[in-house]
Protein backbone atom coordinates (compact mmCIF):
# COMPACT_ATOMS: atom_id res chain seq x y z
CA UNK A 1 53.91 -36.09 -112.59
CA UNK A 2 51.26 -36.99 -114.56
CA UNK A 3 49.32 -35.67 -117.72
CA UNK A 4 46.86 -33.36 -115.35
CA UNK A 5 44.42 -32.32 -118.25
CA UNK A 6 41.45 -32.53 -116.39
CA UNK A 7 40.52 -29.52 -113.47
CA UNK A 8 38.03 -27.15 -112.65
CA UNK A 9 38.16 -23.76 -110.44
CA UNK A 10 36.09 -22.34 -107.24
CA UNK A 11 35.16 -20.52 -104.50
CA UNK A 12 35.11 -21.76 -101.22
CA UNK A 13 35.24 -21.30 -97.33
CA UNK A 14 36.69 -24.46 -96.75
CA UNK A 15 39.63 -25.27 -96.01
CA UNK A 16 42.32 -26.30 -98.57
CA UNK A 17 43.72 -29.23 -96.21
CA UNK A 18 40.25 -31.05 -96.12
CA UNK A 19 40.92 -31.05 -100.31
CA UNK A 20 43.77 -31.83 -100.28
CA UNK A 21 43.27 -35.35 -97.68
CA UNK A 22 40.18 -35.95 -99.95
CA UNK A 23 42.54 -36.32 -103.12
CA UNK A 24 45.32 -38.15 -101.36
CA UNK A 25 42.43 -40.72 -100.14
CA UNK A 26 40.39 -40.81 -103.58
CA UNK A 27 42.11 -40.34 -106.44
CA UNK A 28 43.49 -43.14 -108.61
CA UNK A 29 45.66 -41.23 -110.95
CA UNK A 30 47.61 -37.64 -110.06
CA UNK A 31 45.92 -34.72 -108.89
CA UNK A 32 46.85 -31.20 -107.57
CA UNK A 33 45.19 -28.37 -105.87
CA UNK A 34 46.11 -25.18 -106.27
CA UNK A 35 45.21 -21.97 -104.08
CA UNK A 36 44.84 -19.27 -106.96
CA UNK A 37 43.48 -16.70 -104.39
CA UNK A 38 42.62 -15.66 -100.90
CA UNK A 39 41.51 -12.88 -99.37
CA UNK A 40 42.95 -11.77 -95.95
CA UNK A 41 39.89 -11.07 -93.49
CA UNK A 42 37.64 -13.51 -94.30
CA UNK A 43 37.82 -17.35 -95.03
CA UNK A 44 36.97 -17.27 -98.54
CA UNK A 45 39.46 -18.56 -101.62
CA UNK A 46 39.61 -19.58 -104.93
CA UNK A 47 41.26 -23.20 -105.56
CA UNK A 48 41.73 -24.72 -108.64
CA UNK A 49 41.52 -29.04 -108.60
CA UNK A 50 43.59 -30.75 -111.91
CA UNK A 51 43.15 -34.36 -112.21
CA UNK A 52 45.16 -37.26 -114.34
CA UNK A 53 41.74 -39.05 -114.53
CA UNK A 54 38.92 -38.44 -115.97
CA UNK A 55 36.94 -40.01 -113.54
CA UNK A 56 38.53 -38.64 -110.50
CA UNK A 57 37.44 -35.34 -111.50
CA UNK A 58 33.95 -36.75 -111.50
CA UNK A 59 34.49 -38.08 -108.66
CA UNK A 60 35.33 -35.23 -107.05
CA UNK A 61 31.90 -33.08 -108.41
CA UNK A 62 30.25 -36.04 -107.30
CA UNK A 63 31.79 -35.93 -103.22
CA UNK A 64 32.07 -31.79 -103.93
CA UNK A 65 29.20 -31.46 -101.41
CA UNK A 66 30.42 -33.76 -98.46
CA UNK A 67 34.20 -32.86 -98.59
C-alpha cells in the first residue's frame, strides 16, 4: 500500500459501503476508509477517508455532498 498521507475525519449517517464504491470508482492513487466509531441505536458514525493523492482527497470534498 501506498504512502496514505492525505485524510480527513467525520460524522455521518451514511452508509460506509456507498464510500467505500465511491473510492474504488474515483480514486487514482490508494485510499482507505476507516470506521473509527458507531453508535448502536442510531445510524450515525465517525469515518475517517486517507488518500495517496492529493487530489483525490479533493476530489472527494468536492463529490462529499452527492456521495
Amino acid at each position: 500500500m501506498g504512502d496514505l498521507k492525505h485524510g480527513l475525519r467525520f460524522k455521518t449517517p451514511r452508509s460506509a459501503e456507498i464510500f467505500e464504491k465511491w473510492l474504488n470508482d474515483n480514486c487514482g492513487g490508494e485510499a482507505e476508509l476507516v470506521v473509527e466509531d458507531f453508535s448502536v441505536g442510531t445510524s450515525d458514525k465517525k469515518l475517517a477517508v486517507f488518500f495517496e493523492i492529493q487530489s483525490d482527497l479533493q476530489a472527494f470534498k468536492e463529490a462529499y455532498r452527492t456521495i
